[in-house]
N, C-alpha and C. Protein backbone atom coordinates (compact mmCIF):
# COMPACT_ATOMS: atom_id res chain seq x y z
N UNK A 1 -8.88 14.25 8.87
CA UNK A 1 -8.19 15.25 8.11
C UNK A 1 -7.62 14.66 6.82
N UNK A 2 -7.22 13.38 6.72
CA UNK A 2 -6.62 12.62 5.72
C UNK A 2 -7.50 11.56 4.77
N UNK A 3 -8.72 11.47 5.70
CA UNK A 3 -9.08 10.60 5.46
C UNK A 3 -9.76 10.68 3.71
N UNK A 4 -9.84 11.49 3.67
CA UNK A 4 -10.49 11.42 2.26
C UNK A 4 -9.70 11.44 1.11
N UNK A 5 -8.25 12.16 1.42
CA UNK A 5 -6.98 11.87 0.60
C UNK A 5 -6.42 10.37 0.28
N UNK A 6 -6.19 9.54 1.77
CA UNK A 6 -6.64 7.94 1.85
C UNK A 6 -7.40 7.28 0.54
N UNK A 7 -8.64 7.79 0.57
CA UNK A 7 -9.82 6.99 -0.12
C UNK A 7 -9.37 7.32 -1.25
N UNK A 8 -9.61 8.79 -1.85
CA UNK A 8 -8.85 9.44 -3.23
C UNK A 8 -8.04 8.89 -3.97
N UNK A 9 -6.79 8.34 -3.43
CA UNK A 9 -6.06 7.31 -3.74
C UNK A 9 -6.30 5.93 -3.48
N UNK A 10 -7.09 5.70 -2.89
CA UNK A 10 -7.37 4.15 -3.33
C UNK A 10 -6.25 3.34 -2.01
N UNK A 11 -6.11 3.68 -0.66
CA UNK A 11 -5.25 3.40 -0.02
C UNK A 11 -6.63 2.98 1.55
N UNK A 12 -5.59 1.46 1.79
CA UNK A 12 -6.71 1.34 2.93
C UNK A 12 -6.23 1.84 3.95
N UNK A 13 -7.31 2.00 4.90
CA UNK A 13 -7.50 3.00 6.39
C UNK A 13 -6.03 2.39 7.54
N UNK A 14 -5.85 1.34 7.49
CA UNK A 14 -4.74 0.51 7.63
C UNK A 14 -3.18 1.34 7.36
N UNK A 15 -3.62 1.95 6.25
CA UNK A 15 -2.15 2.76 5.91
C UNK A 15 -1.97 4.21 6.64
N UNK A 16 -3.71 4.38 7.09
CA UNK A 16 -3.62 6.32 8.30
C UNK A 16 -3.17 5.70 9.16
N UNK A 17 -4.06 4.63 10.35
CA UNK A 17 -3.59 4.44 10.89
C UNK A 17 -2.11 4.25 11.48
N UNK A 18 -1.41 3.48 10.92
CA UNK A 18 -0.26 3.31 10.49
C UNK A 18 0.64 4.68 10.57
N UNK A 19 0.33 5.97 9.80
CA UNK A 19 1.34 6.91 9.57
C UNK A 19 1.02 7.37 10.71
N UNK A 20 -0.01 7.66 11.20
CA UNK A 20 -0.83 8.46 12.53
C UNK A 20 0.35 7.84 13.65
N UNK A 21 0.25 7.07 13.48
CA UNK A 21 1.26 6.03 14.77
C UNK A 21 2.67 6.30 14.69
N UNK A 22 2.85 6.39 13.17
CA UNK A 22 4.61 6.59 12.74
C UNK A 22 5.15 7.84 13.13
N UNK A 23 3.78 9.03 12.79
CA UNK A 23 4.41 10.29 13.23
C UNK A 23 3.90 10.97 14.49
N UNK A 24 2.93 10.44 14.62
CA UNK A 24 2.39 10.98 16.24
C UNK A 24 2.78 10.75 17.34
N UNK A 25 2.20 9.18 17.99
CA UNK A 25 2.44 8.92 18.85
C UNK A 25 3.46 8.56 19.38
N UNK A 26 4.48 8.15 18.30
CA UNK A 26 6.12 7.47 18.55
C UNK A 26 7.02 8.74 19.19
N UNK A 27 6.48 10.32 18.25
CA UNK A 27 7.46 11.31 18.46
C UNK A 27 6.88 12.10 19.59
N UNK A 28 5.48 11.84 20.29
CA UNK A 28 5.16 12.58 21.22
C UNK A 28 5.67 12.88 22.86
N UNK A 29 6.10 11.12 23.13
CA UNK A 29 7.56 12.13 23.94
C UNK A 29 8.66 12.80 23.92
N UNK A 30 9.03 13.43 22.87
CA UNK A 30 9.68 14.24 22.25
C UNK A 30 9.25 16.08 22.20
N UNK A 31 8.20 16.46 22.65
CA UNK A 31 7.24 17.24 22.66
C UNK A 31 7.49 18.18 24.31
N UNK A 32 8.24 18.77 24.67
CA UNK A 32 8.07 18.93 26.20
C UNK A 32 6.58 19.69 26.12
N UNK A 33 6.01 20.48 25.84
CA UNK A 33 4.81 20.62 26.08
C UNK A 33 3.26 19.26 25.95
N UNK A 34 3.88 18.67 25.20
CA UNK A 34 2.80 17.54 24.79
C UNK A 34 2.83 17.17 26.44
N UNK A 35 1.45 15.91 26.79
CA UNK A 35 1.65 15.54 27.70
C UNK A 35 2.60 14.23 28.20
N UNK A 36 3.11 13.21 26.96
CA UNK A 36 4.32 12.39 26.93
C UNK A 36 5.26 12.70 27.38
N UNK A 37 5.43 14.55 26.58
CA UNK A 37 6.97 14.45 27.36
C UNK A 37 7.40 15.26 28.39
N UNK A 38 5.71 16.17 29.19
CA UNK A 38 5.92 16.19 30.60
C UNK A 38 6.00 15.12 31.43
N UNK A 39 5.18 14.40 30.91
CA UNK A 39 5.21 12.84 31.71
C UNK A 39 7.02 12.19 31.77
N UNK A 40 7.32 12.30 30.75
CA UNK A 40 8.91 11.73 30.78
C UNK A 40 9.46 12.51 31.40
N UNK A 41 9.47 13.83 31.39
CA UNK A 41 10.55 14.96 31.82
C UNK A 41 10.54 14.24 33.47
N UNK A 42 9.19 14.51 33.99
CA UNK A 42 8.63 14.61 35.67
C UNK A 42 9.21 13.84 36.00
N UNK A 43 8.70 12.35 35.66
CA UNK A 43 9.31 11.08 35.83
C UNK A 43 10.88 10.76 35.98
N UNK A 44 11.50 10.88 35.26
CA UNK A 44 12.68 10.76 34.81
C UNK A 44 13.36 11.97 35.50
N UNK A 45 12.90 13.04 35.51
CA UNK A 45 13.66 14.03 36.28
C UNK A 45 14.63 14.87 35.20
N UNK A 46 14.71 14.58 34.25
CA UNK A 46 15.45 14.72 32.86
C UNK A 46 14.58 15.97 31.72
N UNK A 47 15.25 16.78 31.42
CA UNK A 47 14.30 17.40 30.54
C UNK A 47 14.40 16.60 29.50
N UNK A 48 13.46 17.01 28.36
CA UNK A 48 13.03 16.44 26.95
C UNK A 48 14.07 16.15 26.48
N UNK A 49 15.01 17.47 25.77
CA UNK A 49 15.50 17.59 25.27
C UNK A 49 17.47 16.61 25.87
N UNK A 50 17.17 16.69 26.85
CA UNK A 50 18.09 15.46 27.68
C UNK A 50 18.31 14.16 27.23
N UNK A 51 17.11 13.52 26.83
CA UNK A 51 16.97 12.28 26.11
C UNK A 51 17.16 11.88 25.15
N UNK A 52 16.58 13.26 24.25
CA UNK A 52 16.54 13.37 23.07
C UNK A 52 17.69 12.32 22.17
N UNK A 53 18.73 12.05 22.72
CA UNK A 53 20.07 11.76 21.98
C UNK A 53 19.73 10.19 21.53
N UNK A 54 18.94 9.36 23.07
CA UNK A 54 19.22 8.18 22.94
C UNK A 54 17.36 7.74 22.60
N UNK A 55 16.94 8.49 21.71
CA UNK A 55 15.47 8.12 21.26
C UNK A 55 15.82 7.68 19.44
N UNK A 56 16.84 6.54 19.66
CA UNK A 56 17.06 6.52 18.32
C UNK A 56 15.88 5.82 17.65
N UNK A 57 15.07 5.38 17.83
CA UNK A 57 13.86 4.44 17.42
C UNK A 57 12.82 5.75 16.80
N UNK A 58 12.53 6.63 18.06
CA UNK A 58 11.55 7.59 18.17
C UNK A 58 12.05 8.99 16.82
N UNK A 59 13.26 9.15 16.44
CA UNK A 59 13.65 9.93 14.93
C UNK A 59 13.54 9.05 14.33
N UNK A 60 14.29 8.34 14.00
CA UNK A 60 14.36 7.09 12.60
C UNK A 60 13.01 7.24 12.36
N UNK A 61 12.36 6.57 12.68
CA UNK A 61 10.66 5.78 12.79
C UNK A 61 9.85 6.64 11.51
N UNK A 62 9.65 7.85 11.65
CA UNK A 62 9.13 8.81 10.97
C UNK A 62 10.06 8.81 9.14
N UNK A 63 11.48 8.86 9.58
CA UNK A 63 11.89 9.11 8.18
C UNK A 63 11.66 7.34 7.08
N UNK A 64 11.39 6.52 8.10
CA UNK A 64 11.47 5.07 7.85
C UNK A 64 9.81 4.79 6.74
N UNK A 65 9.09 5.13 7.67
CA UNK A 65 7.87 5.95 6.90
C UNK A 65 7.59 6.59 5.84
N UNK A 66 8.01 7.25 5.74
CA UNK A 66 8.22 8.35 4.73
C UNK A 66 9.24 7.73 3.40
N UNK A 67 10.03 6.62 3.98
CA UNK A 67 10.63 6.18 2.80
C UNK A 67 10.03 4.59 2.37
N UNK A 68 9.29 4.16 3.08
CA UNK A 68 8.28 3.12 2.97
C UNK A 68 7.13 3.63 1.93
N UNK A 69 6.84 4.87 2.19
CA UNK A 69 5.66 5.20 1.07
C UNK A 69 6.04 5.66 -0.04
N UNK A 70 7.20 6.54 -0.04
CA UNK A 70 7.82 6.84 -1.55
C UNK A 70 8.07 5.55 -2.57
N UNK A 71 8.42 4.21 -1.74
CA UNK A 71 8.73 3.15 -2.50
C UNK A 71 7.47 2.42 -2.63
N UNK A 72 6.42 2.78 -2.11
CA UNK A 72 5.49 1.89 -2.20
C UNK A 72 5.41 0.27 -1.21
N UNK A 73 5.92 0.61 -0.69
CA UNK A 73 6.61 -1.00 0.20
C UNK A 73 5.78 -0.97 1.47
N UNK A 74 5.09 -2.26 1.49
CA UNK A 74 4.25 -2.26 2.71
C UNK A 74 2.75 -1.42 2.42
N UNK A 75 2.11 -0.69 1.55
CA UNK A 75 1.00 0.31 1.23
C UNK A 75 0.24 -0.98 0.83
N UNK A 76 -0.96 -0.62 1.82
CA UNK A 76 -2.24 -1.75 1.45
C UNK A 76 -3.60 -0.47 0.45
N UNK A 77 -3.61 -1.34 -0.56
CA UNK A 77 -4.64 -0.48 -1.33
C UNK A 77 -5.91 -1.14 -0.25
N UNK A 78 -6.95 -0.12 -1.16
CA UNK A 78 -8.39 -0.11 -0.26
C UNK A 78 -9.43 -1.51 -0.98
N UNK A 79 -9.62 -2.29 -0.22
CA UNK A 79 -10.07 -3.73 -0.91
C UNK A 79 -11.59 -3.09 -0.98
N UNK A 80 -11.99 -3.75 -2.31
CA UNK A 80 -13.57 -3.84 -2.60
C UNK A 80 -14.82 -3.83 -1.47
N UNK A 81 -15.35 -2.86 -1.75
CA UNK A 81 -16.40 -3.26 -0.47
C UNK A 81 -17.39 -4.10 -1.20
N UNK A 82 -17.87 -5.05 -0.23
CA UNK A 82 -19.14 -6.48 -1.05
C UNK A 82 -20.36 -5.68 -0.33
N UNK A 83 -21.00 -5.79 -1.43
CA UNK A 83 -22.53 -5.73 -1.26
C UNK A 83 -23.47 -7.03 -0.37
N UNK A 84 -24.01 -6.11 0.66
CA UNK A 84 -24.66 -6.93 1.84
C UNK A 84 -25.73 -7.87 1.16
């Protein structure tokens, strides 16, 4: 879905990955429908929203992101591809 926005700008695949991780998978037990955070709810016995307080890693993470790319800090451009 991104991927061609990525390239457009001149940004390596290193940097989707990366956000994919920052905003997906970190906040998906956060999700009571997702399957993370039935899995946490069941487990734990706790609804989602129960936890919610002490997932300080799992909010931050995303805005941390988001202020990593506005500054440019940490963004790997897309290196030259060599001819075989």
């Amino acid at each position: 879905m991104y991927k061609l926005e990525y390239e457009n700008r001149n940004l390596d695949m290193k940097n989707l990955s990366r956000t994919l991780e920052d905003a997906g998978t970190i906040t998906s037990p956060l999700i009571p429908w997702n399957t993370c955070g039935a899995y946490m709810a069941g487990t734990l016995g706790v609804a989602t929203f129960g936890y919610l307080p002490y997932c300080f890693f799992n909010l931050v993470n995303p805005v941390i992101a988001a202020i990593y790319g506005f500054l440019n800090f940490k963004i790997t451009p897309a290196m030259e591809q060599q001819p075989a």
